[in-house]
N, C-alpha and C. Protein backbone atom coordinates (compact mmCIF):
# COMPACT_ATOMS: atom_id res chain seq x y z
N UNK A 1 14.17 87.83 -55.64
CA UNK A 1 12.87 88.23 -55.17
C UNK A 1 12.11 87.06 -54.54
N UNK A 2 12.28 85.59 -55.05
CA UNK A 2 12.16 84.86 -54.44
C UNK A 2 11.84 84.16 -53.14
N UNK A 3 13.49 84.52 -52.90
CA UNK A 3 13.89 84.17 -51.90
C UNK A 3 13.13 84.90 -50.79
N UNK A 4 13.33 86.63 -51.17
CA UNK A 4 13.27 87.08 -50.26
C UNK A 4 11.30 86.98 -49.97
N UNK A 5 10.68 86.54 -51.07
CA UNK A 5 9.02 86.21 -50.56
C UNK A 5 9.39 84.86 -49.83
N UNK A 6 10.34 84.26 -49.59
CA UNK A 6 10.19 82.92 -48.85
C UNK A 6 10.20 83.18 -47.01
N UNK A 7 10.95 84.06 -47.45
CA UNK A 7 11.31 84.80 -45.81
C UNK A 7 10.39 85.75 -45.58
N UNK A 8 9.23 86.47 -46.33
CA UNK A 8 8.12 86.79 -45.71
C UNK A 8 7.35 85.61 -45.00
N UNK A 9 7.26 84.96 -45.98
CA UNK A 9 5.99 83.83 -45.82
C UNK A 9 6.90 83.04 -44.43
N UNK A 10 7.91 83.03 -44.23
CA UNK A 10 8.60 82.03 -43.40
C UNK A 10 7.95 82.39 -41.92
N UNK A 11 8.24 84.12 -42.20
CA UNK A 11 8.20 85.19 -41.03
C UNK A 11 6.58 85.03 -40.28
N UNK A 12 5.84 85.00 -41.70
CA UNK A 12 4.05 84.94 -41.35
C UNK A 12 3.90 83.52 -40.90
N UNK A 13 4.54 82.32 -41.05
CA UNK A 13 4.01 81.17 -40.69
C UNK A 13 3.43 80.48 -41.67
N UNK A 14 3.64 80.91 -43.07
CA UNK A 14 2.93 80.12 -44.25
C UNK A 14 3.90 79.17 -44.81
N UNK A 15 4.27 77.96 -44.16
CA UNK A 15 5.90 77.21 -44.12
C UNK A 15 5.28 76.86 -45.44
N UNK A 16 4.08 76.36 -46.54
CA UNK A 16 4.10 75.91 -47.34
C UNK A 16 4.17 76.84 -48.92
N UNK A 17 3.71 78.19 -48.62
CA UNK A 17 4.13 78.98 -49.26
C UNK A 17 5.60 79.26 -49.46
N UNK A 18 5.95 79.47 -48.37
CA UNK A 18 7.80 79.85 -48.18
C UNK A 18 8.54 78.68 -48.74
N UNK A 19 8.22 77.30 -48.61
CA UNK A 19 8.84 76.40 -49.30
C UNK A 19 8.58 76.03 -50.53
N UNK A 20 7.73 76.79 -51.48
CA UNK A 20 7.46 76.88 -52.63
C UNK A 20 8.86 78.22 -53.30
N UNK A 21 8.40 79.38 -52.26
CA UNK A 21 9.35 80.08 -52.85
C UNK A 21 10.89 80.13 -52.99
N UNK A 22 10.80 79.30 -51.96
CA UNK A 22 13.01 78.81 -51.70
C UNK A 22 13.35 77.27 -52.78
N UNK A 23 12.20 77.24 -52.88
CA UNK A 23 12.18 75.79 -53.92
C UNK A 23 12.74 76.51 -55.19
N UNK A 24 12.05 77.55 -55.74
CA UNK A 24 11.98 78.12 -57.11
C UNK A 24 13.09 78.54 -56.92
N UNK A 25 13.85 79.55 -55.81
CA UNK A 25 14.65 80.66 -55.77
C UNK A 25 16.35 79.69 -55.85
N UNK A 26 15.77 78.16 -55.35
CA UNK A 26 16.99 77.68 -55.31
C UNK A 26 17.50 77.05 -56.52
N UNK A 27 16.69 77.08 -57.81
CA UNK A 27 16.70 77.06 -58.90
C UNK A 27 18.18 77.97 -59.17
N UNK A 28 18.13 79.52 -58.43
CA UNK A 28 18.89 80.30 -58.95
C UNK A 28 20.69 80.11 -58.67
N UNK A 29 21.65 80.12 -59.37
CA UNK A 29 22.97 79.83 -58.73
C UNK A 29 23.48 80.82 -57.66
N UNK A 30 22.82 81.67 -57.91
CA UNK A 30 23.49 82.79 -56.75
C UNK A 30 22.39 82.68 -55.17
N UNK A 31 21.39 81.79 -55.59
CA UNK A 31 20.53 81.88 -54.05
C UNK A 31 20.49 80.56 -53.76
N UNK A 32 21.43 79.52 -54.39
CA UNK A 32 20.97 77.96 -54.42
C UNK A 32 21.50 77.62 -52.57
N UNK A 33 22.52 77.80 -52.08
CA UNK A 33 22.56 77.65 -51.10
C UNK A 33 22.12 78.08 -50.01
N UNK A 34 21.81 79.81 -50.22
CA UNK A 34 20.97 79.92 -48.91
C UNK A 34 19.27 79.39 -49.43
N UNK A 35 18.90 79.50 -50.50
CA UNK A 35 17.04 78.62 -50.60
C UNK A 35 17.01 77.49 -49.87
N UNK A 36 18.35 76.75 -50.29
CA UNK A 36 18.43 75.34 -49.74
C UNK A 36 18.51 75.27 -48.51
N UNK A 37 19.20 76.24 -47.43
CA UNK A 37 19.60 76.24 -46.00
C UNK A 37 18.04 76.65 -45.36
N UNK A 38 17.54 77.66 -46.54
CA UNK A 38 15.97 78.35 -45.92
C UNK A 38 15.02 77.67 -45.73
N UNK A 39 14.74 76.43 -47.15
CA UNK A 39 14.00 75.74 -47.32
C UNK A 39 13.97 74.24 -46.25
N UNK A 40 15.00 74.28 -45.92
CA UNK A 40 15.02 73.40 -45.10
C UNK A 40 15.02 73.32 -43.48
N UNK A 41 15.43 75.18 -42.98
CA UNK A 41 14.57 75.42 -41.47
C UNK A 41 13.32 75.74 -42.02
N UNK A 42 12.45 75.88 -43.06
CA UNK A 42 10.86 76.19 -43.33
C UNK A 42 10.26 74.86 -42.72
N UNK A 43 11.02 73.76 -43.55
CA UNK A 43 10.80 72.30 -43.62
C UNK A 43 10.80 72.10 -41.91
N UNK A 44 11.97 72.11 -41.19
CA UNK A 44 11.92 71.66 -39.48
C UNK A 44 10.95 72.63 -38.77
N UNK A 45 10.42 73.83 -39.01
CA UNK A 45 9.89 74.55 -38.09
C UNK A 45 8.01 74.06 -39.00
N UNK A 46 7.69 73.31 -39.78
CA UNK A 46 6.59 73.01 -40.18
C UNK A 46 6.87 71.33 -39.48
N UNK A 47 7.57 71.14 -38.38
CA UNK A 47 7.65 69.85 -38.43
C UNK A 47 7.80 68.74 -39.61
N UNK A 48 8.73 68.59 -40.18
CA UNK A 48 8.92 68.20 -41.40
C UNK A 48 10.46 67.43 -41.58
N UNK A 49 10.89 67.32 -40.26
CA UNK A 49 12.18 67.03 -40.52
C UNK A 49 12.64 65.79 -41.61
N UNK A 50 12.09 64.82 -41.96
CA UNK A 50 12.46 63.64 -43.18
C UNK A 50 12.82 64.73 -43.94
N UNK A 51 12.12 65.83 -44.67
CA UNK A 51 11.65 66.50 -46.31
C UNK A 51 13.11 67.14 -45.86
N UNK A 52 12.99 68.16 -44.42
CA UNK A 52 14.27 68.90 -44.27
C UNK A 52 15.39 68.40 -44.56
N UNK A 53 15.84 66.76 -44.24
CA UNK A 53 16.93 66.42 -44.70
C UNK A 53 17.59 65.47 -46.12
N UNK A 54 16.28 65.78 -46.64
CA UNK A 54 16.46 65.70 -48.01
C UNK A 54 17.20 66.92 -48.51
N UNK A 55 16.80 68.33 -48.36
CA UNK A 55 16.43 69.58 -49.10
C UNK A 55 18.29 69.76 -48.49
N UNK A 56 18.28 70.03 -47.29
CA UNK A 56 19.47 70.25 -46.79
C UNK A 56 20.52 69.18 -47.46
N UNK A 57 20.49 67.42 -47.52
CA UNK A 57 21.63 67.14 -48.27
C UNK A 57 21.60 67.42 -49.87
N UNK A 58 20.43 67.75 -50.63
CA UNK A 58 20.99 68.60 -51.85
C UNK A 58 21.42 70.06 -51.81
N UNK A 59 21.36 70.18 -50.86
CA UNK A 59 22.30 72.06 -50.77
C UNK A 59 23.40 72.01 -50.50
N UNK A 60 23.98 70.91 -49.87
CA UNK A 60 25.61 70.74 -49.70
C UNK A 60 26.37 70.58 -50.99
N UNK A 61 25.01 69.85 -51.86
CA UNK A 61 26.33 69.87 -53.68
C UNK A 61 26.11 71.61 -54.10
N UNK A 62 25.78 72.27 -53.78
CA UNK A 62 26.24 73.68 -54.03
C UNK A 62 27.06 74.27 -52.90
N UNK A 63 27.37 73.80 -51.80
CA UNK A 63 28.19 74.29 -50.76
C UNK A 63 29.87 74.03 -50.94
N UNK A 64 30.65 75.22 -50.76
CA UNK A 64 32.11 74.36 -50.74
C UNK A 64 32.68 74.15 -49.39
N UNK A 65 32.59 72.80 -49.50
CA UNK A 65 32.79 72.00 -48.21
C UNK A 65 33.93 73.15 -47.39
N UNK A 66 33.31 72.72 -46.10
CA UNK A 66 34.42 73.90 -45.02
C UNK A 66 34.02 75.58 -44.79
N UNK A 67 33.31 76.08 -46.14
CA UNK A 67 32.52 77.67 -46.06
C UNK A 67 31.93 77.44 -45.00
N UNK A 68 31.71 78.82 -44.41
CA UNK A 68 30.48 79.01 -43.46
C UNK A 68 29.08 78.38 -43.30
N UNK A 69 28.78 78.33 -45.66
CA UNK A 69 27.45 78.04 -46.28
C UNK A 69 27.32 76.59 -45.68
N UNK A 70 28.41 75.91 -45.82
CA UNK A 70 28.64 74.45 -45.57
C UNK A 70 28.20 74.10 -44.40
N UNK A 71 28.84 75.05 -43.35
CA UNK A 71 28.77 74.49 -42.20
C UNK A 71 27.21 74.65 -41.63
N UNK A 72 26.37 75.89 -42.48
CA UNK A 72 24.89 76.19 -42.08
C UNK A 72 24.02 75.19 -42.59
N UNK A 73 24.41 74.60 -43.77
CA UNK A 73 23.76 73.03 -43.94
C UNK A 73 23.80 72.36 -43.42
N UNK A 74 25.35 71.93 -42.69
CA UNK A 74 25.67 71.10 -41.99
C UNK A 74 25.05 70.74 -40.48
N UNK A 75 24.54 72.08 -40.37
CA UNK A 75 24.17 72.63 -38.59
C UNK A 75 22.90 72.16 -38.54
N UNK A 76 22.27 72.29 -39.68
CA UNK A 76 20.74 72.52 -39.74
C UNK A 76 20.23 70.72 -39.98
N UNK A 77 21.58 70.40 -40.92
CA UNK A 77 21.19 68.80 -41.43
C UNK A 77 20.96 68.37 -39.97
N UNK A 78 22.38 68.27 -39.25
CA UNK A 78 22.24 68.03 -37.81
C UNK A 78 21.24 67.68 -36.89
N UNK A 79 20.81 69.29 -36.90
CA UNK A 79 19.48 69.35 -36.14
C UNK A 79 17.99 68.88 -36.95
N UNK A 80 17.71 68.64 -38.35
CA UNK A 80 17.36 67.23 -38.82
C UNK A 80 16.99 66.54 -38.29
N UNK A 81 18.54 65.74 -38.47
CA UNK A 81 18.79 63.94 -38.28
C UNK A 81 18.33 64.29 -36.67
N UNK A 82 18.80 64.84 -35.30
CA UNK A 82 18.13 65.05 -34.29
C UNK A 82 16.81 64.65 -34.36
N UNK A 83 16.16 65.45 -34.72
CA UNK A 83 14.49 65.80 -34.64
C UNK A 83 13.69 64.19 -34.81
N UNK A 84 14.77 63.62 -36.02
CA UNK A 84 14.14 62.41 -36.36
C UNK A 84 14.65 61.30 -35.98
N UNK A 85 15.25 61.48 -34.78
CA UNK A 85 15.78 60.51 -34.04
C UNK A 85 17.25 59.67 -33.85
N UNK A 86 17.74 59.81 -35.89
CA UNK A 86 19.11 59.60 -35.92
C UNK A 86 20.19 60.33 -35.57
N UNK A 87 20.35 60.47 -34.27
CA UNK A 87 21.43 60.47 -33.19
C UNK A 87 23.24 60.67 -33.78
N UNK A 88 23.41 59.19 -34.38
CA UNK A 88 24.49 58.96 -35.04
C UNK A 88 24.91 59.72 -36.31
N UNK A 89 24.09 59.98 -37.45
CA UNK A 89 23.79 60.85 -38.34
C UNK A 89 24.41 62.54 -37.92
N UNK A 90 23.51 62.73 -37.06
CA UNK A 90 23.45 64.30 -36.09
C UNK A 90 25.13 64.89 -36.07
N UNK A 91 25.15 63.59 -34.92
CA UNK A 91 26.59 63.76 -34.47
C UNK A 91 27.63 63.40 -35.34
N UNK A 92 27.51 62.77 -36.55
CA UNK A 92 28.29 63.15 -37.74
C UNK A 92 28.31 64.41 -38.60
N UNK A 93 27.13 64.96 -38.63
CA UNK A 93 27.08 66.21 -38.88
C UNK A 93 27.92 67.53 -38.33
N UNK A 94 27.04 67.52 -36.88
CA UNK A 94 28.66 68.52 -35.98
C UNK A 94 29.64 67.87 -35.92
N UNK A 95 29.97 66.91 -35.59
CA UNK A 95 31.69 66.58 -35.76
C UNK A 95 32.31 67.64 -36.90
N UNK A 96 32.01 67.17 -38.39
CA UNK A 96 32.12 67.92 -39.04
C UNK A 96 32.59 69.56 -39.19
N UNK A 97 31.29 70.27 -38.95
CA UNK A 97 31.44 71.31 -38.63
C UNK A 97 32.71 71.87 -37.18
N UNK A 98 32.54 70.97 -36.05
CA UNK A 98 33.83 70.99 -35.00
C UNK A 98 35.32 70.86 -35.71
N UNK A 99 35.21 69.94 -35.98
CA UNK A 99 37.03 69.58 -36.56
C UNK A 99 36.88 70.70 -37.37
N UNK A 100 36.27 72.13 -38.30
CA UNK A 100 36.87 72.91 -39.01
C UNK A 100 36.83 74.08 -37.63
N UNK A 101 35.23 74.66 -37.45
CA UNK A 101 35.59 75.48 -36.37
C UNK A 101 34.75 75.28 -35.27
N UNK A 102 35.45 74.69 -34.15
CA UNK A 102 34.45 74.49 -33.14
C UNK A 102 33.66 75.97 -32.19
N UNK A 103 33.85 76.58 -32.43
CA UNK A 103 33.29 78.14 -32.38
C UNK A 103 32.27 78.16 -33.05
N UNK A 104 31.99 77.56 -34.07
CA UNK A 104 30.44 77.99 -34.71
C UNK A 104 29.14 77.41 -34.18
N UNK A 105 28.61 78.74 -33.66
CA UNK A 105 27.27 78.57 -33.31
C UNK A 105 27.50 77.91 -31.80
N UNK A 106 26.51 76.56 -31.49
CA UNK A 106 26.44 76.18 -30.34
C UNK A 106 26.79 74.74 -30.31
N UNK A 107 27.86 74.29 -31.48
CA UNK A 107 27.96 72.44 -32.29
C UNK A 107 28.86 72.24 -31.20
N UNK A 108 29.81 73.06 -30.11
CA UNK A 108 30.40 71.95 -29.44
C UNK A 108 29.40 71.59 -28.52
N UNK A 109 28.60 72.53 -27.91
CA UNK A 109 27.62 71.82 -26.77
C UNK A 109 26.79 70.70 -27.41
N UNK A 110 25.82 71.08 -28.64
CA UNK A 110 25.11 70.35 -28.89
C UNK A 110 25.80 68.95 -29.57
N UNK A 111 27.40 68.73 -29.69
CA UNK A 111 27.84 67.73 -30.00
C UNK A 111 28.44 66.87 -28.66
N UNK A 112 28.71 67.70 -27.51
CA UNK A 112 28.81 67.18 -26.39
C UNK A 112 27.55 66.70 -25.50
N UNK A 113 26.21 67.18 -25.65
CA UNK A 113 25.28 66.27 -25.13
C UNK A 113 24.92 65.50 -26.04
N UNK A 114 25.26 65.20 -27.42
CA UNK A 114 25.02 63.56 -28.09
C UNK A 114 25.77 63.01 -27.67
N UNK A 115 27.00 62.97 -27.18
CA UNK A 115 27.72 61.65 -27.26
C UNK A 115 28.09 61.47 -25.87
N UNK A 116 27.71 62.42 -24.57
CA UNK A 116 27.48 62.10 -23.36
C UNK A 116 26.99 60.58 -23.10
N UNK A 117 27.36 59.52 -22.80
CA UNK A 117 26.35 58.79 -22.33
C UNK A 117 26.32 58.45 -21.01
């Protein structure tokens, strides 16, 4: 129930409400990874990216490395480390996610304009 008030509040724009509720919800073992994936686009879309990549690298110790879950931490850490400038970070992130499936989402482009130079 949580969770799912985090994704109201996410939806209304109350990023500090919603990150209260994915905070609590990620308490739970069965919502720990998506609170953690939630709580941490709440975190980048409140401009917040430092907090986001805190929240996002504790959701990877509930992720099993290579899942989908993994790779949505992984995507999001990414776009993170981006926001806040670490470049190198980023593009360790999609690498990641590439070497399992480079099909997910949009990580080969957005891993091919980081390392364009």
């Amino acid at each position: 129930r949580l969770y799912e008030m985090g994704m109201v509040y996410l939806e209304m724009g109350m990023f500090d409400q919603a990150c209260e509720s994915f905070e609590t919800a990620a308490a739970d073992d069965d919502f720990s990874v998506r609170a953690h994936e939630m709580w941490g686009i709440t975190l980048q879309r409140a401009n917040r990216a430092d907090e986001a990549t805190a929240v996002l690298v504790r959701g990877l110790d509930f992720a099993k490395p290579g899942s989908r879950e993994h790779h949505g931490l992984m995507y999001h850490l990414g776009m993170a480390h981006q926001a806040t400038g670490d470049t190198d970070a980023a593009i360790e992130c999609f690498r990641t996610i590439n070497d399992v499936d480079p099909t997910y989402l949009d990580v080969g482009r957005r891993l091919a304009k980081l390392t364009a130079v």
